[in-house]
C-alpha atoms as a PDB file:
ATOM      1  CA  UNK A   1     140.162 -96.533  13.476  1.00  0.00           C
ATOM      2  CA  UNK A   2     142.696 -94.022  12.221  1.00  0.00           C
ATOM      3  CA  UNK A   3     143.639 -90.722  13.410  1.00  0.00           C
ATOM      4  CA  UNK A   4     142.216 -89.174  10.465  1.00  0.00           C
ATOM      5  CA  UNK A   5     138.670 -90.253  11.723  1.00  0.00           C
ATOM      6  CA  UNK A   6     139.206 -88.132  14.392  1.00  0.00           C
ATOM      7  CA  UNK A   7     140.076 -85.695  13.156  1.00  0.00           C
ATOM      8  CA  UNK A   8     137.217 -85.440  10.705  1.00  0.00           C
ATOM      9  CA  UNK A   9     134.832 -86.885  13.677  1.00  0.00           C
ATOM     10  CA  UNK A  10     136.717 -83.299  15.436  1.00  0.00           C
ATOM     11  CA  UNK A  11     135.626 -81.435  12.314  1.00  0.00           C
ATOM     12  CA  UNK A  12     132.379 -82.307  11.758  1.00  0.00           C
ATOM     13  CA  UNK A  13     131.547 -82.095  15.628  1.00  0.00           C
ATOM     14  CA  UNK A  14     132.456 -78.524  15.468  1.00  0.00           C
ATOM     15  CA  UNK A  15     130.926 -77.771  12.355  1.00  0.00           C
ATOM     16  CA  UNK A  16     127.700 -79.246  12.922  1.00  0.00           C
ATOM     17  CA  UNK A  17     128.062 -79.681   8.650  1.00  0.00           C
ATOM     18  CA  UNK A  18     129.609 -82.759   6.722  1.00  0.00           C
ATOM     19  CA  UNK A  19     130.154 -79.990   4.045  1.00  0.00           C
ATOM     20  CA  UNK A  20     131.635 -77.082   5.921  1.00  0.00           C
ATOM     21  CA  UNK A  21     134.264 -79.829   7.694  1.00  0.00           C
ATOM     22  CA  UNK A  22     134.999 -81.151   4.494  1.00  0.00           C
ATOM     23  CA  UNK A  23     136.464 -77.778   3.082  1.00  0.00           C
ATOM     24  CA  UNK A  24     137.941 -77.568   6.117  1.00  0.00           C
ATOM     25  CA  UNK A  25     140.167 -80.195   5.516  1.00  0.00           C
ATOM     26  CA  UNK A  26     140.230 -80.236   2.188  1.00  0.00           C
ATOM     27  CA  UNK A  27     138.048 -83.910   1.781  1.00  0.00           C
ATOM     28  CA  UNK A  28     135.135 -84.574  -0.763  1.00  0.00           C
ATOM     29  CA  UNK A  29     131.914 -84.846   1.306  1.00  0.00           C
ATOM     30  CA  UNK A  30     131.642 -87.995   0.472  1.00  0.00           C
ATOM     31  CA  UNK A  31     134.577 -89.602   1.938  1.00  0.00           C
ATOM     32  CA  UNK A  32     133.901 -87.228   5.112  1.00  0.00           C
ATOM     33  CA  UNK A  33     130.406 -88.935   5.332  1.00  0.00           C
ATOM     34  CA  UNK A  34     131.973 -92.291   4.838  1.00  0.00           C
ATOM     35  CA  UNK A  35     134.083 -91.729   7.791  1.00  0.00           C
ATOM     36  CA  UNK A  36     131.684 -91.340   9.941  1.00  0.00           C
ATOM     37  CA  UNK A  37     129.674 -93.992   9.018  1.00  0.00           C
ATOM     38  CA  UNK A  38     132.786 -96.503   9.718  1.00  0.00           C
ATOM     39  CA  UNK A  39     133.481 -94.837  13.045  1.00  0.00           C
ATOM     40  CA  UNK A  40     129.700 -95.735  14.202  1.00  0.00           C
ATOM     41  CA  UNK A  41     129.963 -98.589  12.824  1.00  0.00           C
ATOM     42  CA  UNK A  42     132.842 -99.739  14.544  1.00  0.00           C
ATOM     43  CA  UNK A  43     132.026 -98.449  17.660  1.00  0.00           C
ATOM     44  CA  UNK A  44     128.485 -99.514  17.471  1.00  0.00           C
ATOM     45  CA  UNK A  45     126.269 -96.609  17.798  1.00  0.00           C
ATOM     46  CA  UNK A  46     125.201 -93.282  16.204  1.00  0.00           C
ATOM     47  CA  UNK A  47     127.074 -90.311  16.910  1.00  0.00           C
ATOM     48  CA  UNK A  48     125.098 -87.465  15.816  1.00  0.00           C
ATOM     49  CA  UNK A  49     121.389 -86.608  15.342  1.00  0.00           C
ATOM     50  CA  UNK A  50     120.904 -85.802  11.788  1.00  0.00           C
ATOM     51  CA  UNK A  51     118.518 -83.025  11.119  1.00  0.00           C
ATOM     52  CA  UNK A  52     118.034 -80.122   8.360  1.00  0.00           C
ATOM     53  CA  UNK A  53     120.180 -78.159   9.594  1.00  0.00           C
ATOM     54  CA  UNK A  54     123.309 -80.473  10.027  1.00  0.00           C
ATOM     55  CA  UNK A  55     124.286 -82.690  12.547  1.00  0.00           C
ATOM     56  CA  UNK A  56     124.660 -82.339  16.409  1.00  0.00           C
ATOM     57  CA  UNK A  57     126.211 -84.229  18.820  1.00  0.00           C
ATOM     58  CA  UNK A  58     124.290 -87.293  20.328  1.00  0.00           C
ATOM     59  CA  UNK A  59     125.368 -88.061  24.018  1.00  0.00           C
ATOM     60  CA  UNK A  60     127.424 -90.689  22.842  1.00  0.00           C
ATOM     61  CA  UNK A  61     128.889 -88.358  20.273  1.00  0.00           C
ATOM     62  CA  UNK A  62     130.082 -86.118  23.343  1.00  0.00           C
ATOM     63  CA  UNK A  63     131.951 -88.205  25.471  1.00  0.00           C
ATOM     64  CA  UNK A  64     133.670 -89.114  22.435  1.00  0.00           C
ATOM     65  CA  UNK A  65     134.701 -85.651  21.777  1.00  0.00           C
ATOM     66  CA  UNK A  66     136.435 -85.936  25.333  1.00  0.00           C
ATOM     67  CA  UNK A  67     138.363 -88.947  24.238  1.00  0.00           C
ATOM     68  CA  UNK A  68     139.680 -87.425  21.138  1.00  0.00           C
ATOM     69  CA  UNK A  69     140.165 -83.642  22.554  1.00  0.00           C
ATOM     70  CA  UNK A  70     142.194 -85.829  24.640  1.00  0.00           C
ATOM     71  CA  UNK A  71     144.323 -87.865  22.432  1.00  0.00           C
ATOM     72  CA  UNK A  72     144.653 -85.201  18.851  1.00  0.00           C
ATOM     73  CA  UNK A  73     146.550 -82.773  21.923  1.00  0.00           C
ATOM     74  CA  UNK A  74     148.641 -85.756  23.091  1.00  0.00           C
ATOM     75  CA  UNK A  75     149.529 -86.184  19.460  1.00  0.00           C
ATOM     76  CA  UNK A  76     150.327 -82.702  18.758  1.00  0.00           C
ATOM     77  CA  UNK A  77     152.114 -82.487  21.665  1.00  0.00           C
ATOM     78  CA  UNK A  78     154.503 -85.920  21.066  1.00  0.00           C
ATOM     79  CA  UNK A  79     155.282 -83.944  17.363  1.00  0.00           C
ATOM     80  CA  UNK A  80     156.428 -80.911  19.453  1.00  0.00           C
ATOM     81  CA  UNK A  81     157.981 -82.768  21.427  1.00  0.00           C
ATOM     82  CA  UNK A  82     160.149 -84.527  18.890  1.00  0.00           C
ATOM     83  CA  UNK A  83     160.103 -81.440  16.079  1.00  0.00           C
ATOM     84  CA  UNK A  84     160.967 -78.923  18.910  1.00  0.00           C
ATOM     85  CA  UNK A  85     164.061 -76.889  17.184  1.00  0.00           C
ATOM     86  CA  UNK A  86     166.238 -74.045  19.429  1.00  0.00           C
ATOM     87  CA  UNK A  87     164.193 -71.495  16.989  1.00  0.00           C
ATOM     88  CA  UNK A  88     161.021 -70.542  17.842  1.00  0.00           C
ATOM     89  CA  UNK A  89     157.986 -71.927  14.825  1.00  0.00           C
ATOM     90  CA  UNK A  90     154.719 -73.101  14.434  1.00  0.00           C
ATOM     91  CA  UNK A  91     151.588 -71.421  15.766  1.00  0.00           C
ATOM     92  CA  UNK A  92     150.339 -69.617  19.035  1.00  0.00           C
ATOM     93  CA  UNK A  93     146.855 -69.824  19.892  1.00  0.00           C
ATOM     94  CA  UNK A  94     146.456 -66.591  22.632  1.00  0.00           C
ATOM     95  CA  UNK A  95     143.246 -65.678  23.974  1.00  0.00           C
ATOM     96  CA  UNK A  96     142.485 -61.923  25.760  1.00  0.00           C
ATOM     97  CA  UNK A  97     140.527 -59.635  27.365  1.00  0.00           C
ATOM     98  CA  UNK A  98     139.894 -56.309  25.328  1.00  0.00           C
ATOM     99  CA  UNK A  99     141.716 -54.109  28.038  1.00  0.00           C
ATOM    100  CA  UNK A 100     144.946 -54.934  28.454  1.00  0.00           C
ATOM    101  CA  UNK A 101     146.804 -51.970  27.166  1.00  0.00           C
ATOM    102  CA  UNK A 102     150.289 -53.383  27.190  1.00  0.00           C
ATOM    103  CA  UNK A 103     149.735 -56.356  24.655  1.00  0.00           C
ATOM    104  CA  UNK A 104     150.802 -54.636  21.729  1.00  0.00           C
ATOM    105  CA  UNK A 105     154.135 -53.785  23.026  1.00  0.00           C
ATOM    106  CA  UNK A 106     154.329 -58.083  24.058  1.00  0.00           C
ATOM    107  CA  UNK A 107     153.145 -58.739  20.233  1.00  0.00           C
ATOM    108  CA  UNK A 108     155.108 -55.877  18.216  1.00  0.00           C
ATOM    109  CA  UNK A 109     158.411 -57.403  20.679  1.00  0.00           C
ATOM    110  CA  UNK A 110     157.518 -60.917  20.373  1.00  0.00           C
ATOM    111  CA  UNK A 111     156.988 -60.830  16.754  1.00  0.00           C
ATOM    112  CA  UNK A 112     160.097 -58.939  15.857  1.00  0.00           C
ATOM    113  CA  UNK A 113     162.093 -61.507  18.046  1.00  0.00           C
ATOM    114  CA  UNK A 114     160.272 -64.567  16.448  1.00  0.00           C
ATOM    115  CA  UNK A 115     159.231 -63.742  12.879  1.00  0.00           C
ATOM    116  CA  UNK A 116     158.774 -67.475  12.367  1.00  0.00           C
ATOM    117  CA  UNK A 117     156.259 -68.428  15.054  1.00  0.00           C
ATOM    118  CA  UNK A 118     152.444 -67.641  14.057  1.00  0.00           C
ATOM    119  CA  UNK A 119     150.424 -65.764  16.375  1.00  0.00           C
ATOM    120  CA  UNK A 120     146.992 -66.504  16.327  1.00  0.00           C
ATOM    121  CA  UNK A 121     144.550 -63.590  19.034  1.00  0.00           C
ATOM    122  CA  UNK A 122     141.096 -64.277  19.878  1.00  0.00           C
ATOM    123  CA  UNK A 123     139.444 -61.929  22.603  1.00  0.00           C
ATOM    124  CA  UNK A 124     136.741 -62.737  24.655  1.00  0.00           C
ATOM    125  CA  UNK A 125     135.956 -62.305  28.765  1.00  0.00           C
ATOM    126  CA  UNK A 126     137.768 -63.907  31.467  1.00  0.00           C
ATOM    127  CA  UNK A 127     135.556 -67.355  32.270  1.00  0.00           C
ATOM    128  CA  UNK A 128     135.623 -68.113  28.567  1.00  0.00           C
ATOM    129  CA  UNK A 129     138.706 -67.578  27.980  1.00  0.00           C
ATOM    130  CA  UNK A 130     139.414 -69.954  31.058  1.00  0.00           C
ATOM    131  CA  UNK A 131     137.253 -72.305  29.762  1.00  0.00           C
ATOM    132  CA  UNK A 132     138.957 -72.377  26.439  1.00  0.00           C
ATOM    133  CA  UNK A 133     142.627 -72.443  28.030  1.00  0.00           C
ATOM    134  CA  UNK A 134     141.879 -75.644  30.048  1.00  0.00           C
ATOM    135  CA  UNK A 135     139.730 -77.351  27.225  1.00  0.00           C
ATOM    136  CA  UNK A 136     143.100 -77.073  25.366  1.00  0.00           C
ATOM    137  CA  UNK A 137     141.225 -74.644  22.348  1.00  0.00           C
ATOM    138  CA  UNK A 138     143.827 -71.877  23.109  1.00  0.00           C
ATOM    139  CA  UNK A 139     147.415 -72.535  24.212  1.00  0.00           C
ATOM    140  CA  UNK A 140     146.738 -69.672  26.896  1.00  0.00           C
ATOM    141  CA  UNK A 141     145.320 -66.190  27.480  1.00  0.00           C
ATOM    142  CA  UNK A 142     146.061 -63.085  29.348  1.00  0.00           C
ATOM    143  CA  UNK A 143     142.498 -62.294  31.418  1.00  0.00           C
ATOM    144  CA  UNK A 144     141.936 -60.760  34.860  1.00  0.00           C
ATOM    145  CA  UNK A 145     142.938 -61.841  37.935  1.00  0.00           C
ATOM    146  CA  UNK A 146     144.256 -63.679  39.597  1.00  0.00           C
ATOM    147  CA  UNK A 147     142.614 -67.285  39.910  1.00  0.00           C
ATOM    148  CA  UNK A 148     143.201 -70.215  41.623  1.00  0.00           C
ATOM    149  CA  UNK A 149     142.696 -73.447  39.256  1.00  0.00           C
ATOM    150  CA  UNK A 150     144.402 -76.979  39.683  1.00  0.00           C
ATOM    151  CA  UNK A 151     144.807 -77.032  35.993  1.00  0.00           C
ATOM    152  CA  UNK A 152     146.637 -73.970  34.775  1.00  0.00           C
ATOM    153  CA  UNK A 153     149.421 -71.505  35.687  1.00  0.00           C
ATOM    154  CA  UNK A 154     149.515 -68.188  35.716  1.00  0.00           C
ATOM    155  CA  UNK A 155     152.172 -64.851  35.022  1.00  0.00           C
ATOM    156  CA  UNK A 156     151.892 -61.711  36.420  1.00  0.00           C
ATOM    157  CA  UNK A 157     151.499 -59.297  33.298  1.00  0.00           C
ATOM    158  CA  UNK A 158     150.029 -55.796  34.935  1.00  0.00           C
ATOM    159  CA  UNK A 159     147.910 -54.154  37.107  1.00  0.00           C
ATOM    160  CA  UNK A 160     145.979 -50.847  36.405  1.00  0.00           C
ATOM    161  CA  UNK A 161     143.262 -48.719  37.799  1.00  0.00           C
ATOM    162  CA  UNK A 162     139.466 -48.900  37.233  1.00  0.00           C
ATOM    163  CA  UNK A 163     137.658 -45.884  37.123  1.00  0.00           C
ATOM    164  CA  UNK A 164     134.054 -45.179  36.416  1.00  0.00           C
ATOM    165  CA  UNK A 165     133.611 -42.927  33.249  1.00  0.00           C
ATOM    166  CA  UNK A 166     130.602 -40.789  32.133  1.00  0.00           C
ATOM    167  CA  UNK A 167     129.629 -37.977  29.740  1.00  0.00           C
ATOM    168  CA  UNK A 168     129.549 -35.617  32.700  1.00  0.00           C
ATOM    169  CA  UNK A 169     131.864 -34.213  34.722  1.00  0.00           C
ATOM    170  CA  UNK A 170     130.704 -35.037  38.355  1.00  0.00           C
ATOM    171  CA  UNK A 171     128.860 -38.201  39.438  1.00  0.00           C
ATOM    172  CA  UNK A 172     127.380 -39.688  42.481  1.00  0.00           C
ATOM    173  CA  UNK A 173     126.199 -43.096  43.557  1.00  0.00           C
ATOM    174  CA  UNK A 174     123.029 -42.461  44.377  1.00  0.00           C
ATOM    175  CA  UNK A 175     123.002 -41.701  39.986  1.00  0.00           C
ATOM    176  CA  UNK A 176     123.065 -45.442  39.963  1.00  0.00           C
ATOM    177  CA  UNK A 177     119.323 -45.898  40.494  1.00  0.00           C
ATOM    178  CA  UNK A 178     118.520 -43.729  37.856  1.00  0.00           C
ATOM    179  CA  UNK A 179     120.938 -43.746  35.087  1.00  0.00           C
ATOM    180  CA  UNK A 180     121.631 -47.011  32.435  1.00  0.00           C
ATOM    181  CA  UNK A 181     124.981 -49.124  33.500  1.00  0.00           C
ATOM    182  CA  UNK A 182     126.692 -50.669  30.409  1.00  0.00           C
ATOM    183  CA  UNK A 183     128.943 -53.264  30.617  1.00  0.00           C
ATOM    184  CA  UNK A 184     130.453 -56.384  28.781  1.00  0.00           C
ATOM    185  CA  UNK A 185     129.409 -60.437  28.978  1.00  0.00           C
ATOM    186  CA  UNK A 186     129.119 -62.142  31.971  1.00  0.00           C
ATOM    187  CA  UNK A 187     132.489 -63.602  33.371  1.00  0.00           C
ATOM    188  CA  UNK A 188     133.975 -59.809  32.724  1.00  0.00           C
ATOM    189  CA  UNK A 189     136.667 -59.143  35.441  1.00  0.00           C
ATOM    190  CA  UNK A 190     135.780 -55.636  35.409  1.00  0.00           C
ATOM    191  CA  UNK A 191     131.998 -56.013  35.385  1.00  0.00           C
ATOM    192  CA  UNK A 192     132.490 -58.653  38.364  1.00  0.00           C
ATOM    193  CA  UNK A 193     134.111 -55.458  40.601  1.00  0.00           C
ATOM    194  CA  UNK A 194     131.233 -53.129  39.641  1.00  0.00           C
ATOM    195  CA  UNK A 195     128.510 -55.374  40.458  1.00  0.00           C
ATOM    196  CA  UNK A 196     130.335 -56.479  43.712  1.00  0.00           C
ATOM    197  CA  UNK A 197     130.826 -52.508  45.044  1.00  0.00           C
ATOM    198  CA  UNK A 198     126.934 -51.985  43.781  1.00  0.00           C
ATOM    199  CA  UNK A 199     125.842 -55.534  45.972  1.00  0.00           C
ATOM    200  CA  UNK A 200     127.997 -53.953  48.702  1.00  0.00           C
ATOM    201  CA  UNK A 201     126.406 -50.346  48.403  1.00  0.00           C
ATOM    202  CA  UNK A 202     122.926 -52.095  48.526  1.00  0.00           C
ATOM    203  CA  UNK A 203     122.144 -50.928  45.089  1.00  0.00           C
ATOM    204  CA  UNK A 204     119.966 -52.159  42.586  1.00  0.00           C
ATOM    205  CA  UNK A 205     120.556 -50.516  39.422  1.00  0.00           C
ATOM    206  CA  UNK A 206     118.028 -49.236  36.881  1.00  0.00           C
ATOM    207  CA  UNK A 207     119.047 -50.642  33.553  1.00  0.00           C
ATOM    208  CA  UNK A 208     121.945 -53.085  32.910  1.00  0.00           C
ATOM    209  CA  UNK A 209     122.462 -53.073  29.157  1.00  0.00           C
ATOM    210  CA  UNK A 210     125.690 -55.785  27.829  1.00  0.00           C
ATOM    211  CA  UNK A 211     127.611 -55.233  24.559  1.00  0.00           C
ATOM    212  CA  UNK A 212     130.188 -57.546  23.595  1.00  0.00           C
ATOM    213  CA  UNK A 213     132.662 -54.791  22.250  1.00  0.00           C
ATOM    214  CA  UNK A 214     134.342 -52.929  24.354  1.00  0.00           C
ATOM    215  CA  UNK A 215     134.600 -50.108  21.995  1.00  0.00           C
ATOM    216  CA  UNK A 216     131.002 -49.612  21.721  1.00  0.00           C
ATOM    217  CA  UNK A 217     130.411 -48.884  25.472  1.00  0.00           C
ATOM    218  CA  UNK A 218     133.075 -46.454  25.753  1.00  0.00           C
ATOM    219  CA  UNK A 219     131.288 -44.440  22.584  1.00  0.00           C
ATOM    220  CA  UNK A 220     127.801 -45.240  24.233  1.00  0.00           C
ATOM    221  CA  UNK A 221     129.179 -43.324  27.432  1.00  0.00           C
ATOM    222  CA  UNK A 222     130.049 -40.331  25.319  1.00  0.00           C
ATOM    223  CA  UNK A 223     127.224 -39.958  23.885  1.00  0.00           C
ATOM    224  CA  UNK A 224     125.182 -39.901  27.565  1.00  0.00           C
ATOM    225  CA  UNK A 225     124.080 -43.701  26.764  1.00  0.00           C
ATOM    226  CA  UNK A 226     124.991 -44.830  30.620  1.00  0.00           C
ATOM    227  CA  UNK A 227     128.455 -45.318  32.892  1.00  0.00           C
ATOM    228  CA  UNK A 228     130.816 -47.493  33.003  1.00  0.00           C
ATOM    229  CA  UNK A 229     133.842 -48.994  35.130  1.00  0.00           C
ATOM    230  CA  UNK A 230     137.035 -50.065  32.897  1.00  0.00           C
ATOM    231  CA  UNK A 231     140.710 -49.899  33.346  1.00  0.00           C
ATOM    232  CA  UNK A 232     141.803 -46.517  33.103  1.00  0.00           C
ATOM    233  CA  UNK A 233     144.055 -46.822  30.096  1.00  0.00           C
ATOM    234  CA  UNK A 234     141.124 -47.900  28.003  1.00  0.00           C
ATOM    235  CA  UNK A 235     139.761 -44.636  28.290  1.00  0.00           C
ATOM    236  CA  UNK A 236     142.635 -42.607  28.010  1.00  0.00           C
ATOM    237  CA  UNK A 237     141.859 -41.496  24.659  1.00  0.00           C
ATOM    238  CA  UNK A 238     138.500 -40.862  24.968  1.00  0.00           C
ATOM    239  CA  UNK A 239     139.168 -38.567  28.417  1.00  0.00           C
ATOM    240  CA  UNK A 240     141.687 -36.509  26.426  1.00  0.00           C
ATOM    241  CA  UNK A 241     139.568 -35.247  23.740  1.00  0.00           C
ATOM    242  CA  UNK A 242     136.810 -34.241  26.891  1.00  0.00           C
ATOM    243  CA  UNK A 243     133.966 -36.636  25.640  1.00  0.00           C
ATOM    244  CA  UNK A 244     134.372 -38.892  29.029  1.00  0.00           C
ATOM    245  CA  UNK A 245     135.283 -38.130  32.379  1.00  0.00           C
ATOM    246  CA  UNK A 246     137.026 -40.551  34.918  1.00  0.00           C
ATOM    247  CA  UNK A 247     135.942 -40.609  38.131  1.00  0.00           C
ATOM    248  CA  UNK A 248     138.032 -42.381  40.927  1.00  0.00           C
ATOM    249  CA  UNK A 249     135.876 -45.072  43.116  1.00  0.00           C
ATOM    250  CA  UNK A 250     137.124 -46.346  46.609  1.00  0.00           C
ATOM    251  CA  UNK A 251     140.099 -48.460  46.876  1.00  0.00           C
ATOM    252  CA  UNK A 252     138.223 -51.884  47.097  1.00  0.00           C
ATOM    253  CA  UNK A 253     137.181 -51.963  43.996  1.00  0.00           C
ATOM    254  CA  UNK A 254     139.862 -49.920  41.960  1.00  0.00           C
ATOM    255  CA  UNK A 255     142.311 -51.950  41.256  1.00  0.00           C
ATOM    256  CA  UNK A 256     142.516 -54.921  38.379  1.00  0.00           C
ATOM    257  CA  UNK A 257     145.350 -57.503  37.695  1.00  0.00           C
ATOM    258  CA  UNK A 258     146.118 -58.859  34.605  1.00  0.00           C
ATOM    259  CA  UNK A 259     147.628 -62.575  33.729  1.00  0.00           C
ATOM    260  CA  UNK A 260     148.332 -64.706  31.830  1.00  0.00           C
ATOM    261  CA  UNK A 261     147.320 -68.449  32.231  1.00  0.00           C
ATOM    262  CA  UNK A 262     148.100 -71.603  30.462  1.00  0.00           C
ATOM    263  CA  UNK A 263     147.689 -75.455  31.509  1.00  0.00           C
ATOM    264  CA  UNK A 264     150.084 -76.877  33.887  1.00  0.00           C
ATOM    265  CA  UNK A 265     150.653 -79.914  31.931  1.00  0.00           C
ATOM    266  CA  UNK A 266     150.847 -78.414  28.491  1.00  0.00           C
ATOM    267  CA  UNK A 267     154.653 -79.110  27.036  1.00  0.00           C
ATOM    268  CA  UNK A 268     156.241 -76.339  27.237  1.00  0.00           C
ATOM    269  CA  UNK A 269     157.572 -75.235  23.953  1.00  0.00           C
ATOM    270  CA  UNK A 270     160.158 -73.029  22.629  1.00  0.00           C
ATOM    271  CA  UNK A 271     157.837 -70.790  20.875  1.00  0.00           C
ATOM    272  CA  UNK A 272     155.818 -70.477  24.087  1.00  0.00           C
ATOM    273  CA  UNK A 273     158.674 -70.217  27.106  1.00  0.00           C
ATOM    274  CA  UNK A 274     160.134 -67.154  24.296  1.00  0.00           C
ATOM    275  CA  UNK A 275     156.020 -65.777  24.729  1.00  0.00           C
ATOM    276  CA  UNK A 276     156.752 -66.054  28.730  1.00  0.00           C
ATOM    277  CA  UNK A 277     160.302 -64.740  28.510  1.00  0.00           C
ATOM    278  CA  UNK A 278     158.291 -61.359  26.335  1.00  0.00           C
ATOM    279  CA  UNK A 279     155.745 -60.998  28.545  1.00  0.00           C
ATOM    280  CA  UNK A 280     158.441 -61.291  31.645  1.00  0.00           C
ATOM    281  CA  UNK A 281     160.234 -58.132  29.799  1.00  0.00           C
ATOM    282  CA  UNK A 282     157.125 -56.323  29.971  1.00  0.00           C
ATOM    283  CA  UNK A 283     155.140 -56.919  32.768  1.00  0.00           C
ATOM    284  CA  UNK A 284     154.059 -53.851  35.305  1.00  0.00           C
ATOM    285  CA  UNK A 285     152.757 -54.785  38.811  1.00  0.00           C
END
């Protein structure tokens, strides 16, 4: 077995395709399907199930994935390790929520600092991006909090206001039971506070309707889709030009902390404590 054949096992496994790992890495199909073959063969059982669509996982193919999640990191970790230079290179995987107004300040700074290192964003909501962080996808994430997990770490980055916003100038909470909430994904930070003050009020709203771009509720609420709670910065520039209004809600819910998280164990590298150091520079509690 040779690290290669994990890495293509890796490949395929998130792929679901022989084909679409193969241009991944830059193999003929062939040897990619070869590859797999050995592997089963030498550990003496299938892998995948093959259907028409691809191939997917078998149980046995998923606690392999653990194993070799496991030992690719440890490998890419002993090269950083031993590669490490004083300047900062390579690639940074970051994850983040949409709302945290400060991160292009940490990137524009970060990048000018360290033109070398490759910064690599992905946004999502907070228990993905958790998920992600501790199953070693992502190198870390800024998301709300704060948390408490044995795994990871985590650096104050900000904390902000919520505010509800609408298309009208006034609101009250009995307008709950009667007018559309909109809000992002479960495992939203900021969804997590609304539906806590509603559980609290003893509300049951009338329609809950989920987009996965936070751009698209904010321009739904201007146009009198439904309300919304979000950091106040993210609708700054929508409140300016008079298509939203903020409204304040009690203290409870109204205020959200932003961090950033990565594992515990991870080596630290130079490109990553210089990431810390930015964000350090930054930061507003």
């Amino acid at each position: 077995m040779e690290l290669r054949d994990l890495q293509i096992f890796k490949s395929v496994a998130n792929h679901g395709s022989i084909s679409h790992a193969a241009k991944e890495l830059n193999y003929v199909q062939s040897n990619v399907t070869a590859r797999i073959k050995l592997l089963e063969k030498e550990l003496k059982t299938p892998l995948f199930d093959r259907h028409k669509k691809g191939m997917t996982l078998n149980a046995e193919g998923r606690k392999l994935l653990t194993y070799v999640n496991k030992i690719l990191q440890d490998v890419k970790e002993m090269k950083e390790v031993f590669l490490d230079s004083n300047t900062p290179v390579g690639t940074l995987k970051i994850g983040t929520v949409e709302t945290v107004s400060i991160l292009p300040t940490i990137l524009a700074s970060y990048y000018k600092g360290y033109p070398n290192v490759d910064l690599s964003l992905q946004a999502g909501v907070t228990e993905e991006l958790i998920k992600e962080v501790t199953d070693r996808q992502l190198d870390g994430a800024f998301i709300t909090g704060p948390i408490n997990h044995p795994l990871l770490e985590q650096y104050d980055v900000c904390t902000e206001n919520l505010v509800l916003i609408s298309q009208n100038n006034s609101f009250h909470i009995e307008e709950f039971l009667t007018t559309p909430i909109l809000v992002s994904n479960q495992g939203c930070g900021y969804r997590s506070k609304l539906e806590l003050w509603l559980k609290d009020e003893g509300l049951l709203p009338k329609r809950i309707m989920e987009f996965n771009i936070l751009e698209t509720i904010l321009n739904s609420v201007a146009i009198g889709l439904g309300v919304t709670l979000v950091p106040q910065s993210a609708a700054k520039h929508f409140s300016t030009t008079g298509k939203i209004y903020c409204h304040p809600i009690p203290k409870k819910y109204g205020m959200i902390s932003t961090v950033f998280i990565r594992r515990k164990d991870a080596y630290m590298t130079n490109s990553m404590e210089c990431f810390l150091k930015t964000i350090d520079e930054h930061k507003y509690i």
